[in-house]
C-alpha atoms as a PDB file:
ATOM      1  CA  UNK A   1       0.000   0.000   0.000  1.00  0.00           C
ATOM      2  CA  UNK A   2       1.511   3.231  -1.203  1.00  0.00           C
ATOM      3  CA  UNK A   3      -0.171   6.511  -0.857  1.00  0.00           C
ATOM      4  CA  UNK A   4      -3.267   4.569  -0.758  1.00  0.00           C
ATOM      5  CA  UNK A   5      -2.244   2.895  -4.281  1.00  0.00           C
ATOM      6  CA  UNK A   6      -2.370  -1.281  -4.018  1.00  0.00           C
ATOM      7  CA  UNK A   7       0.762  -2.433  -5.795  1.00  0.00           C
ATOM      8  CA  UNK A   8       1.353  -6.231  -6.943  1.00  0.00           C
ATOM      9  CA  UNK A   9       5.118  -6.923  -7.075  1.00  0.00           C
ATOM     10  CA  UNK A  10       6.618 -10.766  -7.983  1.00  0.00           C
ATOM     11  CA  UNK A  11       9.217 -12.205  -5.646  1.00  0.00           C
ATOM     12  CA  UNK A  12      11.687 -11.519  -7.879  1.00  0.00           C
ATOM     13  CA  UNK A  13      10.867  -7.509  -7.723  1.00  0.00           C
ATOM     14  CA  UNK A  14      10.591  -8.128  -3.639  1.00  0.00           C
ATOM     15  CA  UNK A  15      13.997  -9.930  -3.444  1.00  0.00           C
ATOM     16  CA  UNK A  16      15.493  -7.036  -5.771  1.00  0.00           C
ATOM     17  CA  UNK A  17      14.169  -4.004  -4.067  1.00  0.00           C
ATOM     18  CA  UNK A  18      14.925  -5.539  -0.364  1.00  0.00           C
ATOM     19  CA  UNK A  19      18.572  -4.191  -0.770  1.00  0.00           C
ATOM     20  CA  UNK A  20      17.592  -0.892  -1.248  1.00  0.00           C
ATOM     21  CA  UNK A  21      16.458   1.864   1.504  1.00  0.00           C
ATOM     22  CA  UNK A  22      13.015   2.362   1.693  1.00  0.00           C
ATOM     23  CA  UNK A  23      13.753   6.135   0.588  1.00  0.00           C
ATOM     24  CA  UNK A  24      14.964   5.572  -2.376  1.00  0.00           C
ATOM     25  CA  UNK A  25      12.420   3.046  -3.850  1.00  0.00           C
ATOM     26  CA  UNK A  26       9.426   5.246  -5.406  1.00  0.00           C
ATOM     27  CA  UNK A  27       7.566   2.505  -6.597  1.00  0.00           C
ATOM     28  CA  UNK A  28       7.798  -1.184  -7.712  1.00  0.00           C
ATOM     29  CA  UNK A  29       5.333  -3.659  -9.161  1.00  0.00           C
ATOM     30  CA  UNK A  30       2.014  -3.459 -10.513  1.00  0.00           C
ATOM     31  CA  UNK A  31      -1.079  -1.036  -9.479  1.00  0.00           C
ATOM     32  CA  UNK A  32      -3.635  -3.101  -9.249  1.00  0.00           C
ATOM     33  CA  UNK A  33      -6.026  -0.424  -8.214  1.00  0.00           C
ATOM     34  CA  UNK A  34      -6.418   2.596  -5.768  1.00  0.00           C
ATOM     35  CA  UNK A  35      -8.998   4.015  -2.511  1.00  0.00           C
ATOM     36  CA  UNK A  36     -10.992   6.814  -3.074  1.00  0.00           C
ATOM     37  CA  UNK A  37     -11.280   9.450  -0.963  1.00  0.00           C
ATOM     38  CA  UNK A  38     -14.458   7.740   0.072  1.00  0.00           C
ATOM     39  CA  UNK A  39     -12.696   4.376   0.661  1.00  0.00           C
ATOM     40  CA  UNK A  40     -14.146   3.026  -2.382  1.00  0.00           C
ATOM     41  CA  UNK A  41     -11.805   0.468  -4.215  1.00  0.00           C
ATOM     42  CA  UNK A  42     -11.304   1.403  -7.740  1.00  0.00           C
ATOM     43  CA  UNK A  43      -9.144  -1.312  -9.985  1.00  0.00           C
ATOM     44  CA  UNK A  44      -7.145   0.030 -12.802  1.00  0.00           C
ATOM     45  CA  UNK A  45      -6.235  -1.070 -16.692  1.00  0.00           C
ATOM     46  CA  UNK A  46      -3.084  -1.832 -15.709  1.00  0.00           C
ATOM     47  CA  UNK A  47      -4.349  -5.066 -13.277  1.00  0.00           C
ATOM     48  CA  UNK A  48      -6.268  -6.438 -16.293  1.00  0.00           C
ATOM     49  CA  UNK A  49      -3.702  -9.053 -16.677  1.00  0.00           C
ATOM     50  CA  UNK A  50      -3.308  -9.994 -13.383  1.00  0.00           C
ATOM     51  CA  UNK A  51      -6.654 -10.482 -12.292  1.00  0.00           C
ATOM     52  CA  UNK A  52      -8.040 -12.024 -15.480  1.00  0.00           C
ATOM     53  CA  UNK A  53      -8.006 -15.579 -14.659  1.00  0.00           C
ATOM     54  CA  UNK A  54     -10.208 -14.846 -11.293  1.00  0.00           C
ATOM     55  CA  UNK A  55     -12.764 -13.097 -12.969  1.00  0.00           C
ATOM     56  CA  UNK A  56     -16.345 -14.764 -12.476  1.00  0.00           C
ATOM     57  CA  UNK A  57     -18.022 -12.653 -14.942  1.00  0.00           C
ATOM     58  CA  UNK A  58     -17.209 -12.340 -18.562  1.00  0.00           C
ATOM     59  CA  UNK A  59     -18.543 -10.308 -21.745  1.00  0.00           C
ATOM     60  CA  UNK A  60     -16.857 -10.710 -25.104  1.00  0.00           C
ATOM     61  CA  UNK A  61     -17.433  -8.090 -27.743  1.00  0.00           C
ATOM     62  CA  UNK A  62     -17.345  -8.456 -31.968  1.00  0.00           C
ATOM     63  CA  UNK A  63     -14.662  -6.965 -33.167  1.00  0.00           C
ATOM     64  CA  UNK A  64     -16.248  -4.208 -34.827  1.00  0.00           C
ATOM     65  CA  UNK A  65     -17.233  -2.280 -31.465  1.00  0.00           C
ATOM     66  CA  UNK A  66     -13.496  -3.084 -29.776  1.00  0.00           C
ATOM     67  CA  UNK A  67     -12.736   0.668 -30.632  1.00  0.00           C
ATOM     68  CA  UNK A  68     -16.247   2.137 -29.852  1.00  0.00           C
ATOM     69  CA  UNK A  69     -15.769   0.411 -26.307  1.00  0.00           C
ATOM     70  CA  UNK A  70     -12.059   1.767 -26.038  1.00  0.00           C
ATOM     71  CA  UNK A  71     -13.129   5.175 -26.774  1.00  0.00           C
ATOM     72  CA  UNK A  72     -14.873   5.221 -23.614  1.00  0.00           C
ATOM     73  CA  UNK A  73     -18.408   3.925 -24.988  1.00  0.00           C
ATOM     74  CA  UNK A  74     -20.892   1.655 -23.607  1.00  0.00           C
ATOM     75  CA  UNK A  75     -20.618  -1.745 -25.297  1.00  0.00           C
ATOM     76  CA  UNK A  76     -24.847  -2.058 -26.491  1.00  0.00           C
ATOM     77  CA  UNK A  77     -26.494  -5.234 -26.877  1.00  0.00           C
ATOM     78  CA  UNK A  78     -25.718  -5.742 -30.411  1.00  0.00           C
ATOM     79  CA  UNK A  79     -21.917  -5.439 -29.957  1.00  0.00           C
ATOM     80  CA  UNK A  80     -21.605  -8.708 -27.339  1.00  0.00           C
ATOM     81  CA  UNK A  81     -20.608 -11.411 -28.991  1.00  0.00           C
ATOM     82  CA  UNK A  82     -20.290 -13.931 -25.753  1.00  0.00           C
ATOM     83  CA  UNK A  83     -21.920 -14.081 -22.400  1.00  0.00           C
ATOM     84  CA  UNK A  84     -20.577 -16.356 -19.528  1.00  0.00           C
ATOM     85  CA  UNK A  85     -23.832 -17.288 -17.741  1.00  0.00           C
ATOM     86  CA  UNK A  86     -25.914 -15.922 -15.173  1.00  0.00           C
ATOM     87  CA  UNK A  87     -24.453 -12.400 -14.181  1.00  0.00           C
ATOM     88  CA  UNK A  88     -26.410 -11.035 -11.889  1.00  0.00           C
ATOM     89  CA  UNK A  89     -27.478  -7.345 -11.949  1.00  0.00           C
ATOM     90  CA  UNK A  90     -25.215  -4.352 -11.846  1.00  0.00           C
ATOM     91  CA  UNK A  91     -21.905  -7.301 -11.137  1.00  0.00           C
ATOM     92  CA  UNK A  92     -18.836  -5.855 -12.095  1.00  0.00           C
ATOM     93  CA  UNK A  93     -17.276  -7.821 -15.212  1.00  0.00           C
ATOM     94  CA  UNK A  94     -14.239  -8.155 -17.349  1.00  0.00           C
ATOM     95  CA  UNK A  95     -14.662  -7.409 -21.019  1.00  0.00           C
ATOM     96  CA  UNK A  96     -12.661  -8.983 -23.925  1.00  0.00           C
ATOM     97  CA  UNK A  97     -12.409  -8.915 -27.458  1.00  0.00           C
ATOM     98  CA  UNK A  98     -13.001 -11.619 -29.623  1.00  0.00           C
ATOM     99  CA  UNK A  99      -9.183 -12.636 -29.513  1.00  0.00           C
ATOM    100  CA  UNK A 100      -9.425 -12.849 -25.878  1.00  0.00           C
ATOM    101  CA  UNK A 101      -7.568 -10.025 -25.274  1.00  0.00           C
ATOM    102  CA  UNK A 102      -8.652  -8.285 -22.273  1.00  0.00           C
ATOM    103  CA  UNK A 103      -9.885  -4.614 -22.492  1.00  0.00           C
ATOM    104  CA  UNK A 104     -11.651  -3.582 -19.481  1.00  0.00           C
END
């Protein structure tokens, strides 16, 4: 936890940065996501790789609305390509493309 920034960092990364002062390390590993001022958890892009493979809830969208989505667009109903069942109602999911690429 770093200036209330959650980082991820390998063993490797750990065993590297041990020999260092604390001072002089600014950061190391992955951000997987940040609190809010109101304490609300908020994961970023950069953790998409990281947490892909716990994700219960999936959405995979045609390729022809992969840049509408990454320009910040809702993905509609006609752009989903692939459901995995029953999500429940306003659940937080991970979005692909039709590669399997993960894009948010």
């Amino acid at each position: 936890l770093n200036n209330q920034k959650v980082l991820l960092v390998t063993d490797d990364v750990l065993k590297a940065t041990s020999q260092l002062k604390r001072k002089q390390i600014i950061s190391a590993g992955t951000i997987i996501g940040k609190f809010t001022k109101h304490e609300n958890f908020r994961i970023t892009i950069t953790a998409l790789h990281a947490l892909q493979e716990y994700a219960l809830h999936r959405v995979w969208i045609k390729a022809s609305a992969e840049m509408n989505f990454l320009y910040g667009n809702n993905a509609l109903r006609s752009h989903v390509q692939k459901v995995s069942e029953e999500i429940p109602m306003n659940a937080g999911v991970f979005v692909y493309s039709h590669a399997g690429i993960p894009l948010g």
